[in-house]
N, C-alpha and C. Protein backbone atom coordinates (compact mmCIF):
# COMPACT_ATOMS: atom_id res chain seq x y z
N UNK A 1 8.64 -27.71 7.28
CA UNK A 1 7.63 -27.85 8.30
C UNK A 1 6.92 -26.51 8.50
N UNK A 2 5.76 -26.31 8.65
CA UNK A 2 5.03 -25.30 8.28
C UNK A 2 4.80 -24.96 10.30
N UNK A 3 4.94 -23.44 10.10
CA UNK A 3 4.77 -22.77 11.23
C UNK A 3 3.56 -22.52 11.53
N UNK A 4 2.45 -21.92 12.51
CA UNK A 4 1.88 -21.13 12.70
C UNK A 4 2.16 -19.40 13.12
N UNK A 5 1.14 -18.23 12.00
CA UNK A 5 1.89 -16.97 12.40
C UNK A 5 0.70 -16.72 12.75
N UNK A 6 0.54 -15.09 13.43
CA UNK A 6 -0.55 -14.99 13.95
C UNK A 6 -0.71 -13.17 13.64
N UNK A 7 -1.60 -13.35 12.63
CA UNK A 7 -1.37 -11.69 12.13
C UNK A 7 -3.00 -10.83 12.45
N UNK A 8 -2.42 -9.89 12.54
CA UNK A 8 -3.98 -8.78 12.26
C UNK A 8 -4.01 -7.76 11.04
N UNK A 9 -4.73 -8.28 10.19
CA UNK A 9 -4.58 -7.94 8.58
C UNK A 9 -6.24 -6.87 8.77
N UNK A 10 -6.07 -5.54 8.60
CA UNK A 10 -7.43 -5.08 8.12
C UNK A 10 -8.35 -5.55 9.58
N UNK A 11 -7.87 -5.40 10.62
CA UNK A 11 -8.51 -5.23 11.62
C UNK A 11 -8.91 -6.83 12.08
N UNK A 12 -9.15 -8.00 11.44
CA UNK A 12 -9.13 -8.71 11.17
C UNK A 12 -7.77 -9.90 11.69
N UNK A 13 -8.23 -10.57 12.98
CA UNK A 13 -7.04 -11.52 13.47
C UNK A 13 -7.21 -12.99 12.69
N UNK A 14 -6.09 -13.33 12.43
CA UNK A 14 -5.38 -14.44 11.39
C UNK A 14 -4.98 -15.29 12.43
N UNK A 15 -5.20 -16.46 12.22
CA UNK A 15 -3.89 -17.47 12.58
C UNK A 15 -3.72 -18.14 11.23
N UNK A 16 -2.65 -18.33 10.54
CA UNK A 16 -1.99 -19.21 9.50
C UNK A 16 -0.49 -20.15 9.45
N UNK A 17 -0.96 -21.56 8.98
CA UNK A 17 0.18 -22.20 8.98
C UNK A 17 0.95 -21.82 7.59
N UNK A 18 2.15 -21.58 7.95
CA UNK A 18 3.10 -21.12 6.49
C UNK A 18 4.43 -21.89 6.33
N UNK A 19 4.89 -22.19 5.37
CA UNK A 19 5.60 -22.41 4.96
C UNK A 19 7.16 -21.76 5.74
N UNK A 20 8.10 -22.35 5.82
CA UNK A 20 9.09 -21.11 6.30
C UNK A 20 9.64 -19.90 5.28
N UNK A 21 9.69 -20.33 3.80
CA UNK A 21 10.26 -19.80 2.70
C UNK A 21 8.61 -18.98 2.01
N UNK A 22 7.45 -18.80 2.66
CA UNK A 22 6.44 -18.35 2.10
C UNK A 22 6.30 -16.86 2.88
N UNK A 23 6.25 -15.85 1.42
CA UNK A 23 6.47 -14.65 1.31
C UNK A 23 5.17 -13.93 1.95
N UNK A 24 5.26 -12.83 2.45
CA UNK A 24 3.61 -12.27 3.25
C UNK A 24 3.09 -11.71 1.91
N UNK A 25 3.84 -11.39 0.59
CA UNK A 25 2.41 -11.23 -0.37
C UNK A 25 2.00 -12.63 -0.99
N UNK A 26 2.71 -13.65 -0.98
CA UNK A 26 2.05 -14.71 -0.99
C UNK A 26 0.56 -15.35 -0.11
N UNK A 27 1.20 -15.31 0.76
CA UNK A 27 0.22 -15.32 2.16
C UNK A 27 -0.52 -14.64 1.82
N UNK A 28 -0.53 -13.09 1.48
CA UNK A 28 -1.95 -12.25 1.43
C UNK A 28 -2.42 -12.70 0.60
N UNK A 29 -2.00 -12.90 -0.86
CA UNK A 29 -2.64 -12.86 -1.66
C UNK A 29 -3.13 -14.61 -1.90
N UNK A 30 -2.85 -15.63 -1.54
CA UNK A 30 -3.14 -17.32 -2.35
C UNK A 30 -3.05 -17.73 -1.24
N UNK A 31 -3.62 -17.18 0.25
CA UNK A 31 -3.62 -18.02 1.48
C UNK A 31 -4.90 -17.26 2.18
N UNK A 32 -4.90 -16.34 1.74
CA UNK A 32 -5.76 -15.36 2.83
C UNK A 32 -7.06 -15.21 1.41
N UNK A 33 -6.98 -15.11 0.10
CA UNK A 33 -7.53 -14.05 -0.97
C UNK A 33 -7.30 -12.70 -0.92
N UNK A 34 -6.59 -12.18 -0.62
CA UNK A 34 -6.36 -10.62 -0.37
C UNK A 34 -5.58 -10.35 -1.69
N UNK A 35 -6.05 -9.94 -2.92
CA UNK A 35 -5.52 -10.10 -3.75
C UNK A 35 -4.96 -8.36 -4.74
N UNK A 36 -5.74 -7.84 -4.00
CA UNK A 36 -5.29 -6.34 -3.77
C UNK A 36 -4.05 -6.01 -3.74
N UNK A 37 -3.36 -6.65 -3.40
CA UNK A 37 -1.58 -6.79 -2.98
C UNK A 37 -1.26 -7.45 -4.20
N UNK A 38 -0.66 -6.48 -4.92
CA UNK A 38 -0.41 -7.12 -6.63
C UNK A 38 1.34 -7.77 -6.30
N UNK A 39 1.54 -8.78 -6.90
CA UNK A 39 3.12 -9.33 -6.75
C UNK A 39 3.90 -8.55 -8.29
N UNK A 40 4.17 -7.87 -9.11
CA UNK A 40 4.41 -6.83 -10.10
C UNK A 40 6.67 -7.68 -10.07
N UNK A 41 7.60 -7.19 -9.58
CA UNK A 41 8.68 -7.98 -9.75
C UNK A 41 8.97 -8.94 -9.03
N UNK A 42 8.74 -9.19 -7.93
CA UNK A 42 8.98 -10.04 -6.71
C UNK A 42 10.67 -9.65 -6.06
N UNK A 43 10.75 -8.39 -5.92
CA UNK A 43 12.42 -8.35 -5.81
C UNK A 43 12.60 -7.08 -5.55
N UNK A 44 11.54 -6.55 -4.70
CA UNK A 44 11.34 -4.93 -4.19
C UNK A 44 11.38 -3.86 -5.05
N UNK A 45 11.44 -3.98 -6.13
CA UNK A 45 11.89 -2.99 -6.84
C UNK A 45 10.49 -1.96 -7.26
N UNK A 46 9.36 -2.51 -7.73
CA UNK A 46 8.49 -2.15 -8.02
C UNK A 46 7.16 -1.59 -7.18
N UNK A 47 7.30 -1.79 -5.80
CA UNK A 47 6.06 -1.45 -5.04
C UNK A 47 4.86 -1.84 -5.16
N UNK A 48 4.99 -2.93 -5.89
CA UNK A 48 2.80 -3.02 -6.54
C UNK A 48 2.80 -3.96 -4.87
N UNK A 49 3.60 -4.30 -4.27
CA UNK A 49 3.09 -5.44 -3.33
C UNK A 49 2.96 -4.61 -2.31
N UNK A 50 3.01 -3.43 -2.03
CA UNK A 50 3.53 -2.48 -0.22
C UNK A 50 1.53 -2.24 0.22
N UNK A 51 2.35 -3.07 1.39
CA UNK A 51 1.14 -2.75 2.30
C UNK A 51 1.79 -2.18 3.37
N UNK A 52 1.13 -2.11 4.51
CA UNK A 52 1.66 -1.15 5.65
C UNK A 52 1.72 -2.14 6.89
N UNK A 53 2.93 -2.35 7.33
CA UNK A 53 3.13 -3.13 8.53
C UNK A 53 3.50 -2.48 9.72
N UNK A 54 3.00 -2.47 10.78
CA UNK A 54 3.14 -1.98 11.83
C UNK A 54 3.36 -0.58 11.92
N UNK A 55 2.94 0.12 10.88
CA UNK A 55 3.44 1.47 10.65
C UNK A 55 3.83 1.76 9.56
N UNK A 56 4.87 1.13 9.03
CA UNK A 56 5.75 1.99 7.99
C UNK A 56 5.64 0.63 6.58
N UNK A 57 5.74 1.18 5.86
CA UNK A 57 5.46 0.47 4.49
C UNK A 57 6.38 -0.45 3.79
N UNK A 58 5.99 -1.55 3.20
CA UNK A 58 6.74 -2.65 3.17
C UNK A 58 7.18 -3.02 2.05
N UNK A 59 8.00 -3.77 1.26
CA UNK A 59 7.06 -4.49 -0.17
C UNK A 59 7.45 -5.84 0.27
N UNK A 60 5.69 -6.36 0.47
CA UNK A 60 5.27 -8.09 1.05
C UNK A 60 6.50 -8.55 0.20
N UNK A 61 6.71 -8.69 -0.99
CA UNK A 61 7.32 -9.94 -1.43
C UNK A 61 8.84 -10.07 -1.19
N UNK A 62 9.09 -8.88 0.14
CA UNK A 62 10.48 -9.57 0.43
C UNK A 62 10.38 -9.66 2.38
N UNK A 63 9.34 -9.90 2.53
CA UNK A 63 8.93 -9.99 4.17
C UNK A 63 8.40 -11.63 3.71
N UNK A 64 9.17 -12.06 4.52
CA UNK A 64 8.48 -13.53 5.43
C UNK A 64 7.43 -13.59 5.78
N UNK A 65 6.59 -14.53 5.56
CA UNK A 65 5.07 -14.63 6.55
C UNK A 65 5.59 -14.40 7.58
N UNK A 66 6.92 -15.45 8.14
CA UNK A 66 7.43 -15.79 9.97
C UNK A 66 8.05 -14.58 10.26
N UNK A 67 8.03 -13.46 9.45
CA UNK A 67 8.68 -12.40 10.12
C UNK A 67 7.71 -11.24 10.33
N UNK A 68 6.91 -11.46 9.64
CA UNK A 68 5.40 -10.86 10.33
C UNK A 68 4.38 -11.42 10.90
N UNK A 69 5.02 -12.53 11.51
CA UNK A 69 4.34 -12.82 13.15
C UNK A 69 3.92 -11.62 14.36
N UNK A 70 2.91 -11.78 14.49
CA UNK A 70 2.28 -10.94 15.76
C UNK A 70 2.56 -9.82 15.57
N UNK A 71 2.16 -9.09 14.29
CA UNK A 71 2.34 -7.74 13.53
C UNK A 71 0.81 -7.61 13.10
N UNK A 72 1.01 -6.17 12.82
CA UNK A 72 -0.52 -5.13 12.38
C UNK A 72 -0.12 -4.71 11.18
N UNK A 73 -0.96 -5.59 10.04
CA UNK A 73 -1.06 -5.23 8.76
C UNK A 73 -2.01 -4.19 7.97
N UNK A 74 -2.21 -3.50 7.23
CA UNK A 74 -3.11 -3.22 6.21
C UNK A 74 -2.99 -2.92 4.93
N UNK A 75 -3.93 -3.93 4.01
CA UNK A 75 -3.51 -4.09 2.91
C UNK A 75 -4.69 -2.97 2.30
N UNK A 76 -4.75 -2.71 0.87
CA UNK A 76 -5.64 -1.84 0.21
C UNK A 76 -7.27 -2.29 0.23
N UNK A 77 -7.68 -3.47 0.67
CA UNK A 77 -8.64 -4.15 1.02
C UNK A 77 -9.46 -3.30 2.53
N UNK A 78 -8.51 -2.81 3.25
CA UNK A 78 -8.75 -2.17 4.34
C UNK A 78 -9.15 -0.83 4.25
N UNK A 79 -8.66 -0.36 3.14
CA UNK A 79 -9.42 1.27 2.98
C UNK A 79 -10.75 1.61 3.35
N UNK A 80 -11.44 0.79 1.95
CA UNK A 80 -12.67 1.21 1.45
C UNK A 80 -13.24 0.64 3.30
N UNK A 81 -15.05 0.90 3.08
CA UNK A 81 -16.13 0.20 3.89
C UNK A 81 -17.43 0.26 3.61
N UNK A 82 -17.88 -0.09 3.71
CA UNK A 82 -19.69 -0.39 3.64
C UNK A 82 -20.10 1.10 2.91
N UNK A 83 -19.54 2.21 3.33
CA UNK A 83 -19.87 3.86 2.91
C UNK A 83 -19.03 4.01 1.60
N UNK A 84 -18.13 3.25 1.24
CA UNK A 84 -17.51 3.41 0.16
C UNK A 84 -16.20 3.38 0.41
N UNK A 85 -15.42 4.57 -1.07
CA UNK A 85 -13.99 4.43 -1.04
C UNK A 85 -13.64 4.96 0.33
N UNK A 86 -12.26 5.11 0.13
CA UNK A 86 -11.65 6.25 1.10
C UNK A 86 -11.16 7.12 0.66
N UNK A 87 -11.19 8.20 1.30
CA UNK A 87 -10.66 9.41 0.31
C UNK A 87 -9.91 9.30 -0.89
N UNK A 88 -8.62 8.79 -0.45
CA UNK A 88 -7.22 8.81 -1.38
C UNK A 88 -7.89 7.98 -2.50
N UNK A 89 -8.56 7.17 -2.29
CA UNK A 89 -8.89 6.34 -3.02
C UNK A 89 -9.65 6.75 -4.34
N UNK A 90 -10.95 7.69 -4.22
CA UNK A 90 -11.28 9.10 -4.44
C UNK A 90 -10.85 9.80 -5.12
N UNK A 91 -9.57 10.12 -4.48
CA UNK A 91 -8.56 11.04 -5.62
C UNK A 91 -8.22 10.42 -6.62
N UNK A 92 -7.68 9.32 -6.53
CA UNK A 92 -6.89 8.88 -7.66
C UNK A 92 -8.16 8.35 -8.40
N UNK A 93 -9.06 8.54 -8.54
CA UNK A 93 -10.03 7.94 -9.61
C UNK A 93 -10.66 9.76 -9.91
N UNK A 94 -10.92 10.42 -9.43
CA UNK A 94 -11.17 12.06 -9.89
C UNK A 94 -10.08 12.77 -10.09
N UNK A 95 -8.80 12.24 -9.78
CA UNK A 95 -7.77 12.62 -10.94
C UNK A 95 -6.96 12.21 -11.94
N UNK A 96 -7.70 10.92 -12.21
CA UNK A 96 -7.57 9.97 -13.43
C UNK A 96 -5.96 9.78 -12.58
N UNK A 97 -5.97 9.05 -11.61
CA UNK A 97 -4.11 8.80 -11.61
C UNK A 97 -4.24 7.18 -11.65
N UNK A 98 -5.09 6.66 -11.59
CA UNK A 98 -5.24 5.43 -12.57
C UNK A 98 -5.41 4.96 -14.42
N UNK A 99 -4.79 4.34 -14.32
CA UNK A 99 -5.06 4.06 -15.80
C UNK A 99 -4.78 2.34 -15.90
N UNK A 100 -4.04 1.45 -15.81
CA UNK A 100 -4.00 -0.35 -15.93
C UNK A 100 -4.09 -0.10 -14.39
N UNK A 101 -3.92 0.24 -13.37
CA UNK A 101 -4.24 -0.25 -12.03
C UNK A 101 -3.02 -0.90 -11.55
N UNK A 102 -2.74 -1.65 -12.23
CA UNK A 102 -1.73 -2.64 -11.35
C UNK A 102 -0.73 -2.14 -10.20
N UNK A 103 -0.26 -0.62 -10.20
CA UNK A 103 0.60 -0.23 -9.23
C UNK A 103 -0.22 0.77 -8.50
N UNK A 104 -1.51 0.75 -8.42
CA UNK A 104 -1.95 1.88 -8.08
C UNK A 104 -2.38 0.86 -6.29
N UNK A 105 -2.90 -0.33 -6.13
CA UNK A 105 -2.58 -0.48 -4.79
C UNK A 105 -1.24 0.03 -3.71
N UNK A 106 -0.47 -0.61 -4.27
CA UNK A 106 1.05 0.19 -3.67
C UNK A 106 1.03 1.70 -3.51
N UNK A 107 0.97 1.95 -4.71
CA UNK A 107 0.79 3.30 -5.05
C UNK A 107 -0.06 4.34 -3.61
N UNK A 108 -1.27 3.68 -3.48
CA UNK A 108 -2.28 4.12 -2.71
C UNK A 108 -1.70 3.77 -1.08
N UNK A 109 -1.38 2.71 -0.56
CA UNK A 109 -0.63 2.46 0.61
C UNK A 109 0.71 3.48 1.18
N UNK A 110 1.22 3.67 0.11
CA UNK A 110 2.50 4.19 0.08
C UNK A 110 2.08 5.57 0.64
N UNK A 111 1.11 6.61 -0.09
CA UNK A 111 0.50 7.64 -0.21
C UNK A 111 -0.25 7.96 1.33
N UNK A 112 -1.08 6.88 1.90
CA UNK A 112 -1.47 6.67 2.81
C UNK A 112 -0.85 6.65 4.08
N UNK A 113 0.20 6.11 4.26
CA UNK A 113 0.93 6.08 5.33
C UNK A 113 1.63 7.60 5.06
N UNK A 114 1.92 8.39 4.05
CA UNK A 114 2.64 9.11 4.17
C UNK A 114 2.05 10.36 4.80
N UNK A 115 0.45 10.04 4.28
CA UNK A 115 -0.21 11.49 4.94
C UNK A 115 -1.04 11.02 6.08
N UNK A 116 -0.64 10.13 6.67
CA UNK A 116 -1.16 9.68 8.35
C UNK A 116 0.09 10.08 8.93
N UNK A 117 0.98 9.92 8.34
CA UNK A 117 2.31 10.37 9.26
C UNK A 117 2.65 11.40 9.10
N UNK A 118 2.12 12.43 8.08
CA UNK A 118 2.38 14.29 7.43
C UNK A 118 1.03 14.44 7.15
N UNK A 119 0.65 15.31 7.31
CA UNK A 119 -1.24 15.19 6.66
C UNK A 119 -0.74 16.64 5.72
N UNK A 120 0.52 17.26 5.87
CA UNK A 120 0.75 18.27 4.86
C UNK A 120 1.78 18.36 4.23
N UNK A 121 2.12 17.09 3.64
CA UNK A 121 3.95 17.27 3.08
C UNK A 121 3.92 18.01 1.61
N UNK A 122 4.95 18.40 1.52
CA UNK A 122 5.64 19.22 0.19
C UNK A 122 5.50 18.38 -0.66
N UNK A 123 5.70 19.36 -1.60
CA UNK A 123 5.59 18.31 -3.08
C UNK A 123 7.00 16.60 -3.14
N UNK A 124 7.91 17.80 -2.63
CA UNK A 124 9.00 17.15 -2.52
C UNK A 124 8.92 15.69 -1.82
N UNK A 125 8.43 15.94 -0.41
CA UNK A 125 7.70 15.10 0.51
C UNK A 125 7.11 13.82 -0.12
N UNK A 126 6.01 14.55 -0.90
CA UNK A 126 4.84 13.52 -1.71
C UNK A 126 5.94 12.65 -2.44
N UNK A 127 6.88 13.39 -3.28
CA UNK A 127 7.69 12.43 -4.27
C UNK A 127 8.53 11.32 -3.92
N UNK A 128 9.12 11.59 -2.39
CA UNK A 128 9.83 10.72 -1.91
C UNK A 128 9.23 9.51 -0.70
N UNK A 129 8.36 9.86 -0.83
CA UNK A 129 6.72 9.01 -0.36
C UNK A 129 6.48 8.20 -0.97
N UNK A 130 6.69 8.29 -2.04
CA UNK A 130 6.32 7.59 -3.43
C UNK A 130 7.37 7.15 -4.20
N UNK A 131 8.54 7.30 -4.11
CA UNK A 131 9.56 6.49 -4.68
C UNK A 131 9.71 5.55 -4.91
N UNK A 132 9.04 4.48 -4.27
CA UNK A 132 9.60 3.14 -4.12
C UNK A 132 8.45 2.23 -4.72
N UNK A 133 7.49 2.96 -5.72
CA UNK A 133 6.30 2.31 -6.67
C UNK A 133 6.87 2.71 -7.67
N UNK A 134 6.50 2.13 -8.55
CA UNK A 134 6.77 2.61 -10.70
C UNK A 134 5.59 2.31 -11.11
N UNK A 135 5.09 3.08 -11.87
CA UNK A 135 3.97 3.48 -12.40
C UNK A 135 4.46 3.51 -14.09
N UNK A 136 3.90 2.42 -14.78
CA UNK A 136 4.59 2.39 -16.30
C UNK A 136 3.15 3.08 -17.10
N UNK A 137 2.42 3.59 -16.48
CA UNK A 137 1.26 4.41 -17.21
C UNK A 137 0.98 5.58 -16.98
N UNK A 138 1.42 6.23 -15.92
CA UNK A 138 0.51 7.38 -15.81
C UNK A 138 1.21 8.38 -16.02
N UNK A 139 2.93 8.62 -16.14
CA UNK A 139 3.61 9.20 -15.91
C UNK A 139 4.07 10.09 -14.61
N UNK A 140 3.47 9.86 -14.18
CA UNK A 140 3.24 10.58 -12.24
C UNK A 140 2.44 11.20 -11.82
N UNK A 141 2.27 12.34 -13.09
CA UNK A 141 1.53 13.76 -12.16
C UNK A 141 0.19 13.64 -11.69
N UNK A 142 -0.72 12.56 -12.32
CA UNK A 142 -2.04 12.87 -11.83
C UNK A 142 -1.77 12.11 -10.53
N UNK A 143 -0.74 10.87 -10.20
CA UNK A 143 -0.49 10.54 -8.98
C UNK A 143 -0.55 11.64 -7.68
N UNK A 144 0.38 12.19 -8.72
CA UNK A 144 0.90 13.02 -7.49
C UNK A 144 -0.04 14.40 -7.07
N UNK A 145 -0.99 14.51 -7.85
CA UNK A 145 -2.04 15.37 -7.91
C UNK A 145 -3.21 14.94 -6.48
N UNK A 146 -3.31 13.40 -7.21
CA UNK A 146 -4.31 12.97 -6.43
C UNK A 146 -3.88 13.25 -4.84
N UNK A 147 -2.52 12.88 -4.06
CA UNK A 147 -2.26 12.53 -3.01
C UNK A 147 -2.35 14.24 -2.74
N UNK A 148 -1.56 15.20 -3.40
CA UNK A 148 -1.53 16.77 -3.08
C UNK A 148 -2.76 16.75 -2.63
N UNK A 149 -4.03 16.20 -3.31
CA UNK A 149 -5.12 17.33 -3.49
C UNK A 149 -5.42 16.58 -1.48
N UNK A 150 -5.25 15.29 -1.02
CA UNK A 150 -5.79 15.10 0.37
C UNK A 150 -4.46 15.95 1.48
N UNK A 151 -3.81 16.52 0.81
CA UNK A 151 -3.08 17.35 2.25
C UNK A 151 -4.02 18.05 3.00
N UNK A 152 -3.77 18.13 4.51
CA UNK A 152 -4.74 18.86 5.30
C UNK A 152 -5.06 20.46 4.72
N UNK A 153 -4.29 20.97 4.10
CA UNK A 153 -4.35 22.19 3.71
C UNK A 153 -5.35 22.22 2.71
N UNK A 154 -5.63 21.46 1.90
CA UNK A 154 -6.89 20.84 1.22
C UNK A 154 -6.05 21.79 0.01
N UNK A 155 -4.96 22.90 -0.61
CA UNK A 155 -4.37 22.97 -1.52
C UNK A 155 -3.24 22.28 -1.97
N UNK A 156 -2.77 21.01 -1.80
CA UNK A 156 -1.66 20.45 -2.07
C UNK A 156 -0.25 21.05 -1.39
N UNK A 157 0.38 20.25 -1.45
CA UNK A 157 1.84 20.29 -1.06
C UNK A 157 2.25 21.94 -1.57
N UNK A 158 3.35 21.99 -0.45
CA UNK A 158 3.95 23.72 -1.07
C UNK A 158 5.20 22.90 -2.14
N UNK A 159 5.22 24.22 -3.46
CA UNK A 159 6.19 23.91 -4.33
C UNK A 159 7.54 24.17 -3.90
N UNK A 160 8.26 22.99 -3.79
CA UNK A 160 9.86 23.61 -3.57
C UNK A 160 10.73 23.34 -4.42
């Protein structure tokens, strides 16, 4: 029997009937079109699905729609606006830390929350920010380049 949840995705208030067993990157992505939210293992391991829930970063495909009831989402859809990218967004395309894309949504969320919540973390910082995406193309560094180069210090993370 299908519930009603009631979300705010990208500023943007939702009401949706779901399934009880239907996953929130499901929901984002084949209920809403929010397709930005890549599903990559379905089993947390990979990060292509992490959007940012109520704060702190997720991976959708092991959150419930019904457990992100009356929660504040943002998926990579929410960055950009009418003026364009967003910064981070920016980076990782002027420091080539894209290459197939597929983990670079996660990738970018992950990165995002980390420097809204540090606007100057260490390298170290950046890496464990970023742990919980795999990136089978880029090998890291221009990742990790891109996110250094938006620290408030505008020189990247200190080396430790």
């Amino acid at each position: 029997m299908k519930k009603i949840v009631t979300l705010t995705i990208n500023k943007e208030h939702y009401e949706v009937a779901v399934e009880p067993n239907r996953t929130l990157a499901d929901l984002l992505r084949y209920d809403l079109g929010l397709t930005g939210t890549k599903k990559g293992c379905d089993t947390g391991d990979c990060g292509a699905c992490t959007v940012v829930l109520d704060g702190d970063v997720v991976n959708s495909c092991l959150v419930l729609a019904l457990q992100a009831d009356n929660t504040t989402i943002e998926t990579i859809e929410g960055l950009s606006n009418e003026d364009g990218l967003h910064p981070l967004q920016e980076a990782f395309v002027e420091k080539g830390a894209i290459q197939c894309g597929f983990c670079t949504p996660g990738m970018i969320m992950s990165a995002k929350n980390l420097l809204d919540k540090n606007g100057n973390p260490s390298d170290t910082e950046i890496r464990e920010g970023l742990s919980g995406n795999l990136c089978r193309c880029t090998g890291y560094t221009k990742i990790f380049e891109a996110v250094s180069s938006q620290c408030s210090d505008n020189q990247g993370g200190s080396n430790e």
